[in-house]
C-alpha atoms as a PDB file:
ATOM      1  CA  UNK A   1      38.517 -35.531 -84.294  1.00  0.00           C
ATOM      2  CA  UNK A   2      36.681 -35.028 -81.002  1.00  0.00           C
ATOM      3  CA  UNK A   3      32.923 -33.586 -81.171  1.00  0.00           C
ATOM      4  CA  UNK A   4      31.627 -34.221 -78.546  1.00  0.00           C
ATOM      5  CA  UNK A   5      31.737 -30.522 -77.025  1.00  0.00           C
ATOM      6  CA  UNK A   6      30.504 -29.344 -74.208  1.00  0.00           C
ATOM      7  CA  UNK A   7      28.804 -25.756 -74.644  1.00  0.00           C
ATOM      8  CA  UNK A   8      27.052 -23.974 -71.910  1.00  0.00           C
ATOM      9  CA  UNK A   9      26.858 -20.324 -71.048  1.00  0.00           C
ATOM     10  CA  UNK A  10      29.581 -18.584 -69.804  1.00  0.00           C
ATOM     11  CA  UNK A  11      29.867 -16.992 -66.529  1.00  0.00           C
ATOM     12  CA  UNK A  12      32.007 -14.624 -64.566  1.00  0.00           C
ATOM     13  CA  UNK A  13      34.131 -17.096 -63.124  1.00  0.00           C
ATOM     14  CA  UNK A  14      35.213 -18.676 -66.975  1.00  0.00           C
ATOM     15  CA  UNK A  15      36.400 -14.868 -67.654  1.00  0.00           C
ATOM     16  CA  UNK A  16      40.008 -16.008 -67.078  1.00  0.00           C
ATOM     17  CA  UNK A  17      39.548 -18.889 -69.520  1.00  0.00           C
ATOM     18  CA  UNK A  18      38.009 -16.793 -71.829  1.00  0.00           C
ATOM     19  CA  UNK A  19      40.064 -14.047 -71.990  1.00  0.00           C
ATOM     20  CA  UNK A  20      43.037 -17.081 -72.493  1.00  0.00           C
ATOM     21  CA  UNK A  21      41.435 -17.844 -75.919  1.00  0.00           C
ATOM     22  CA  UNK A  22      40.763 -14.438 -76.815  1.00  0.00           C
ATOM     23  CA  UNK A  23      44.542 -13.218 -76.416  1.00  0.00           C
ATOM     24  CA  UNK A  24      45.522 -16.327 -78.479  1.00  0.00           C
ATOM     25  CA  UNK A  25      42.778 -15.819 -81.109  1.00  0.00           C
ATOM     26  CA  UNK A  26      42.756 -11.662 -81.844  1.00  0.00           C
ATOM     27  CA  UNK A  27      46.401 -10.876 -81.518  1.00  0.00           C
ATOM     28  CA  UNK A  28      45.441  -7.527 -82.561  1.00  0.00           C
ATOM     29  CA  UNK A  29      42.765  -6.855 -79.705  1.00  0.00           C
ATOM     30  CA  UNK A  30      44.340  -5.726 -76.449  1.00  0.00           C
ATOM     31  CA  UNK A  31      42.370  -6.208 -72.855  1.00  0.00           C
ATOM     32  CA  UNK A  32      40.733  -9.265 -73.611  1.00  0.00           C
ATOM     33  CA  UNK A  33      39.313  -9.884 -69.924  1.00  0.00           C
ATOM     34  CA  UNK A  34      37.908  -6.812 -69.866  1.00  0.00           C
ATOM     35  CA  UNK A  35      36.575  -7.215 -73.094  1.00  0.00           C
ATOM     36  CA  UNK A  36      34.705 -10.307 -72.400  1.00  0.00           C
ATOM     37  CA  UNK A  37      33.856  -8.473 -68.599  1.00  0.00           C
ATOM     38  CA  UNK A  38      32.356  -6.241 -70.444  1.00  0.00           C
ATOM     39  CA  UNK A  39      30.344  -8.340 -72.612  1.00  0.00           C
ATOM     40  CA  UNK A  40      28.988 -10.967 -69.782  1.00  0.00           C
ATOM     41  CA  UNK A  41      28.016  -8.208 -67.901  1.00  0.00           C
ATOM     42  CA  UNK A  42      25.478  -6.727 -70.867  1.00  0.00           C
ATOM     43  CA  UNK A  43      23.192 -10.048 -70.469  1.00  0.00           C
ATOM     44  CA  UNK A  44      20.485 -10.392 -72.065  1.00  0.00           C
ATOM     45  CA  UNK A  45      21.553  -7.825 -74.871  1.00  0.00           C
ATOM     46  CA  UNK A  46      24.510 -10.277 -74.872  1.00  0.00           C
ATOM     47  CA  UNK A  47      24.180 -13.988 -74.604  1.00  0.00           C
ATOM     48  CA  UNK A  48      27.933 -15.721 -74.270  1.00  0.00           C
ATOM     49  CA  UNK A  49      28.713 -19.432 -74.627  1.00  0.00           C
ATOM     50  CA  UNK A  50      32.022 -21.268 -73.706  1.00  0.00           C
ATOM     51  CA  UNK A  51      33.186 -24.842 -75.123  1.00  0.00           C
ATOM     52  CA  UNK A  52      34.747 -27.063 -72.955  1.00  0.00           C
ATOM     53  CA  UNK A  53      36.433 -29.974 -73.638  1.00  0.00           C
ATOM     54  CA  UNK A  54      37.399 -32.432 -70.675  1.00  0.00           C
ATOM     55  CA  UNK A  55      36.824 -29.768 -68.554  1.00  0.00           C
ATOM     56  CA  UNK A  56      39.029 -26.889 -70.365  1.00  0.00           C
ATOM     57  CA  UNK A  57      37.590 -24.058 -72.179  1.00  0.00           C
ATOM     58  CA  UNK A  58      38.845 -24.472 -76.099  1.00  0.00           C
ATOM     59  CA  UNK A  59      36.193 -21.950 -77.395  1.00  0.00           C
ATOM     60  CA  UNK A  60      33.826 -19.099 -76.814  1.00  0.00           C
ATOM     61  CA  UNK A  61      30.942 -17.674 -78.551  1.00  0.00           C
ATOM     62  CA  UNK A  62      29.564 -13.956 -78.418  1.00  0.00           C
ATOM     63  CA  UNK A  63      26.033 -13.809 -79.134  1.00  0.00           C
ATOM     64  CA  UNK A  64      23.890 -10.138 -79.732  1.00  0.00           C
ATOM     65  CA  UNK A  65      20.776  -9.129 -80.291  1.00  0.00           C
ATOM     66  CA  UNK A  66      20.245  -6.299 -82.809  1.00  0.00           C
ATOM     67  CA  UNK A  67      18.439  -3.046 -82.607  1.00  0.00           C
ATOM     68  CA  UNK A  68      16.831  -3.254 -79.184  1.00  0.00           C
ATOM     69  CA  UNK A  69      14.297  -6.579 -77.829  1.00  0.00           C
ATOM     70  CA  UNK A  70      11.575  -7.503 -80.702  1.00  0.00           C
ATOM     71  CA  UNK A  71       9.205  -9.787 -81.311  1.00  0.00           C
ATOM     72  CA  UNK A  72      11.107 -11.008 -84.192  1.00  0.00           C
ATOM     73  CA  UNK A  73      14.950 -10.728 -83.126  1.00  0.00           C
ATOM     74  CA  UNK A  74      17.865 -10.001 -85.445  1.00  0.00           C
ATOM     75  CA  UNK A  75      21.036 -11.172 -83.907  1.00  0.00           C
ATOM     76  CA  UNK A  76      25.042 -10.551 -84.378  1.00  0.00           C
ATOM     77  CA  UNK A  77      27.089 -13.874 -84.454  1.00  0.00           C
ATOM     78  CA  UNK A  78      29.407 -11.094 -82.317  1.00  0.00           C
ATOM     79  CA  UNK A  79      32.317 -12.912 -82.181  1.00  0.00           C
ATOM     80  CA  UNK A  80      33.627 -16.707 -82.047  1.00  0.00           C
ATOM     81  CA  UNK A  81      37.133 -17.983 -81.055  1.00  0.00           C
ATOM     82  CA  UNK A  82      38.617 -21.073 -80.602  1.00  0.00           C
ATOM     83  CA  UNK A  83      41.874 -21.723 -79.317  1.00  0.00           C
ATOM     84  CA  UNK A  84      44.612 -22.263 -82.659  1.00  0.00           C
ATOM     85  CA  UNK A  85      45.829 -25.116 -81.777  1.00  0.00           C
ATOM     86  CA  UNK A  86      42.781 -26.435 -81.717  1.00  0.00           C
ATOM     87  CA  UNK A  87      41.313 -25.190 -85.252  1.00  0.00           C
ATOM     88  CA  UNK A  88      39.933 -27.574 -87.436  1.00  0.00           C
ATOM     89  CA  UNK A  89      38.287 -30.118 -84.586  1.00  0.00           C
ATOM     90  CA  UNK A  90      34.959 -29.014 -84.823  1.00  0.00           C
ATOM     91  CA  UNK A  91      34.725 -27.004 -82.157  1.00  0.00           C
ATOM     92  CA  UNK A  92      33.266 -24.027 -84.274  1.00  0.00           C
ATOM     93  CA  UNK A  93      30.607 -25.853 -85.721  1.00  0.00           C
ATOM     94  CA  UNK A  94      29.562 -27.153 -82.289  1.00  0.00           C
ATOM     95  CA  UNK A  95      29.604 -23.732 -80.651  1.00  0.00           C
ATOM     96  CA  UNK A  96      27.302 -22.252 -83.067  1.00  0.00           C
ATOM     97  CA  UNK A  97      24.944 -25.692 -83.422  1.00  0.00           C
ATOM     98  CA  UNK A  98      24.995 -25.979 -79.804  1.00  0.00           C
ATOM     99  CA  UNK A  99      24.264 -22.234 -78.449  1.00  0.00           C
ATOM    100  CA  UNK A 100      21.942 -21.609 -80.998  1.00  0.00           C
ATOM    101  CA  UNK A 101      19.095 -23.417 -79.567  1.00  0.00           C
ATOM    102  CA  UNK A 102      20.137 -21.774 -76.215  1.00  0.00           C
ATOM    103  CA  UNK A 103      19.912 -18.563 -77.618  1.00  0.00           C
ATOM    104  CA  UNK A 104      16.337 -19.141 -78.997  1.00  0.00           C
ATOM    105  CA  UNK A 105      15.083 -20.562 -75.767  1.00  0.00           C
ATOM    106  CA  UNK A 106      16.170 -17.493 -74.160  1.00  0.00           C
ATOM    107  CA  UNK A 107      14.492 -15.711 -77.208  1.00  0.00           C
ATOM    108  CA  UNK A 108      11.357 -17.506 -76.382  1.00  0.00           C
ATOM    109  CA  UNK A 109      11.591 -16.470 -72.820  1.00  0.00           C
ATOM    110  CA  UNK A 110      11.588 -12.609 -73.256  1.00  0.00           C
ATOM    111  CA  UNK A 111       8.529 -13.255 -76.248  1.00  0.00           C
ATOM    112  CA  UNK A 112      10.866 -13.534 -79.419  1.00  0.00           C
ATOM    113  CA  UNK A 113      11.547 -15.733 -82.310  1.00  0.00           C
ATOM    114  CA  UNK A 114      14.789 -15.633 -84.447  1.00  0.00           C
ATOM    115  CA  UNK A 115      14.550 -13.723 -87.851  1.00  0.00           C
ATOM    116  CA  UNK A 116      17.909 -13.463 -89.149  1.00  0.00           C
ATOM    117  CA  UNK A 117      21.756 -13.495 -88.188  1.00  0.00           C
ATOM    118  CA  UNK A 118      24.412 -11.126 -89.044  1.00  0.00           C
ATOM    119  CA  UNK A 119      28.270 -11.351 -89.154  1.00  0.00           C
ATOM    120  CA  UNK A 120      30.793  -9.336 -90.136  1.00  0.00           C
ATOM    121  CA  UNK A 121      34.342 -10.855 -90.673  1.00  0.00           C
ATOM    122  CA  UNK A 122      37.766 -10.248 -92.124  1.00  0.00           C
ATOM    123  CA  UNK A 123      37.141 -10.715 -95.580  1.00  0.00           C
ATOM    124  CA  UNK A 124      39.795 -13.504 -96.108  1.00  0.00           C
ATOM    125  CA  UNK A 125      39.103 -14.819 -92.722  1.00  0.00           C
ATOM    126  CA  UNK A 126      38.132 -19.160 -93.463  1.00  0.00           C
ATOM    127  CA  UNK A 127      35.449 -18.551 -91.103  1.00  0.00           C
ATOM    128  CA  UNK A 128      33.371 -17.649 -93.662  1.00  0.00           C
ATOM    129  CA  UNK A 129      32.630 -21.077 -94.657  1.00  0.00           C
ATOM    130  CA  UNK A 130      31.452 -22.213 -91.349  1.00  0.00           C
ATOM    131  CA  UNK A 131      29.167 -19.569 -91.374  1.00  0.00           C
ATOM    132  CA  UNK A 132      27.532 -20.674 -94.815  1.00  0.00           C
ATOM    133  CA  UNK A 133      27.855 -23.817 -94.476  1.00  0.00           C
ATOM    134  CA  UNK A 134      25.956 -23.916 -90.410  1.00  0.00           C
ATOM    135  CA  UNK A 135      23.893 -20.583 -91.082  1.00  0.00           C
ATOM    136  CA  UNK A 136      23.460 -20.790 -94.437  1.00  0.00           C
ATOM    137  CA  UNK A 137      24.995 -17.329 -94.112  1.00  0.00           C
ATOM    138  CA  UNK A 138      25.608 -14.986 -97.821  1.00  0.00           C
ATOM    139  CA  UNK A 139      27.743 -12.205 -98.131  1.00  0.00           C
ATOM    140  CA  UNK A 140      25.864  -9.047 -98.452  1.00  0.00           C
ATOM    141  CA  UNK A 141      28.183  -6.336 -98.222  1.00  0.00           C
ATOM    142  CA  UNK A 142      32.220  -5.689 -98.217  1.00  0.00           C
ATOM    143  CA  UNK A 143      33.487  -2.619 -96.577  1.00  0.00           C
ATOM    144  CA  UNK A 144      37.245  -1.617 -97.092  1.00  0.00           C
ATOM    145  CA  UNK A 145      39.582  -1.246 -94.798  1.00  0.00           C
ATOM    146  CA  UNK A 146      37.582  -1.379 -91.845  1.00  0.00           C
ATOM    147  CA  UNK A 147      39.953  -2.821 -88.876  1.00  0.00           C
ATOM    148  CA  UNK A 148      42.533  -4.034 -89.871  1.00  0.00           C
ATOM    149  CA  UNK A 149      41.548  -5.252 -93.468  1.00  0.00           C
ATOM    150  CA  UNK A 150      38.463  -5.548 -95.566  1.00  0.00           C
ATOM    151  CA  UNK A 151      35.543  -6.761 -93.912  1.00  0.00           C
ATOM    152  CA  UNK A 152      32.610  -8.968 -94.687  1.00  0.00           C
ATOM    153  CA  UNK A 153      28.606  -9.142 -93.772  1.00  0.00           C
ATOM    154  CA  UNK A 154      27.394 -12.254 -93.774  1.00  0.00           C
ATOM    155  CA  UNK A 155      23.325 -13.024 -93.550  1.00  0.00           C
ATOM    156  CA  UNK A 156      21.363 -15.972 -92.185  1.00  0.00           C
ATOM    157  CA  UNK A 157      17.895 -14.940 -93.561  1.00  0.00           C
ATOM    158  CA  UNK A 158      14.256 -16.150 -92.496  1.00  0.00           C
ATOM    159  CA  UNK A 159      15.702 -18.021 -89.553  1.00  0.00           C
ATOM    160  CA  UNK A 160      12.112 -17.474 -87.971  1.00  0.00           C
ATOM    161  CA  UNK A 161      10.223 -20.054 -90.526  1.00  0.00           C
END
């Protein structure tokens, strides 16, 4: 298994990469570069990481801050993808390790500290342990047929102390 990841914001010129992983990872969602456009282009409400590995982008993570800019931030773990063939390496855990101290230094830089994550996920979607097991993330709440199934949401509590 290869960890050592390289994670580092993403910018417009990685949309094409991005957008790559996306198609591969939703097969549901449709109009995945404009998707991500979209996203990039709501910074700072938005804060998006790729990972790279020898140079090609294997992963992506979606980053969102909750409820306007406060002193103590709530953020959305928005979305996370990682190519398929590629599951199971690590590359998960590393985007979410990795950006997470990005994301509070940019906290810090606008006046904020971290108080808690949120997720919501398919509710059989494997994901979920990542997300306890690097967030320390509990269900809270399932709400039926959402999207396309029954969905999940997750909280990292406290994130501040």
């Amino acid at each position: 298994m290869h960890t050592q990841y390289r994670i580092r914001p993403m910018q417009p010129a990685d949309l094409p990469a991005a957008a790559a992983v996306h198609r591969l990872a939703f097969v549901r969602q449709n109009h995945s570069h404009e998707w991500l456009g979209a996203t990039l282009n709501a910074y700072p409400r938005f804060l998006c990481y790729l990972a790279e590995d020898q140079g090609a982008v294997v992963g992506y993570i979606l980053w969102a801050q909750k409820s306007g800019f406060r002193d103590q931030a709530v953020l959305e773990l928005d979305q996370i993808a990682v190519l398929p063939a590629r599951h199971g390496q690590g590359i998960g855990r590393a985007l979410i390790d990795q950006s997470l101290p990005l994301v509070k230094s940019e906290l810090a830089q606008q006046g904020s500290t971290l108080k808690h994550i949120i997720v919501n996920t398919r509710a059989d979607n494997h994901a979920q342990q990542l997300y306890r097991a690097v967030l320390g993330a509990e269900v809270v709440a399932t709400i039926t047929d959402l999207y396309s199934a029954d969905e999940v949401f997750v909280v990292a509590r406290n994130l501040a102390l």
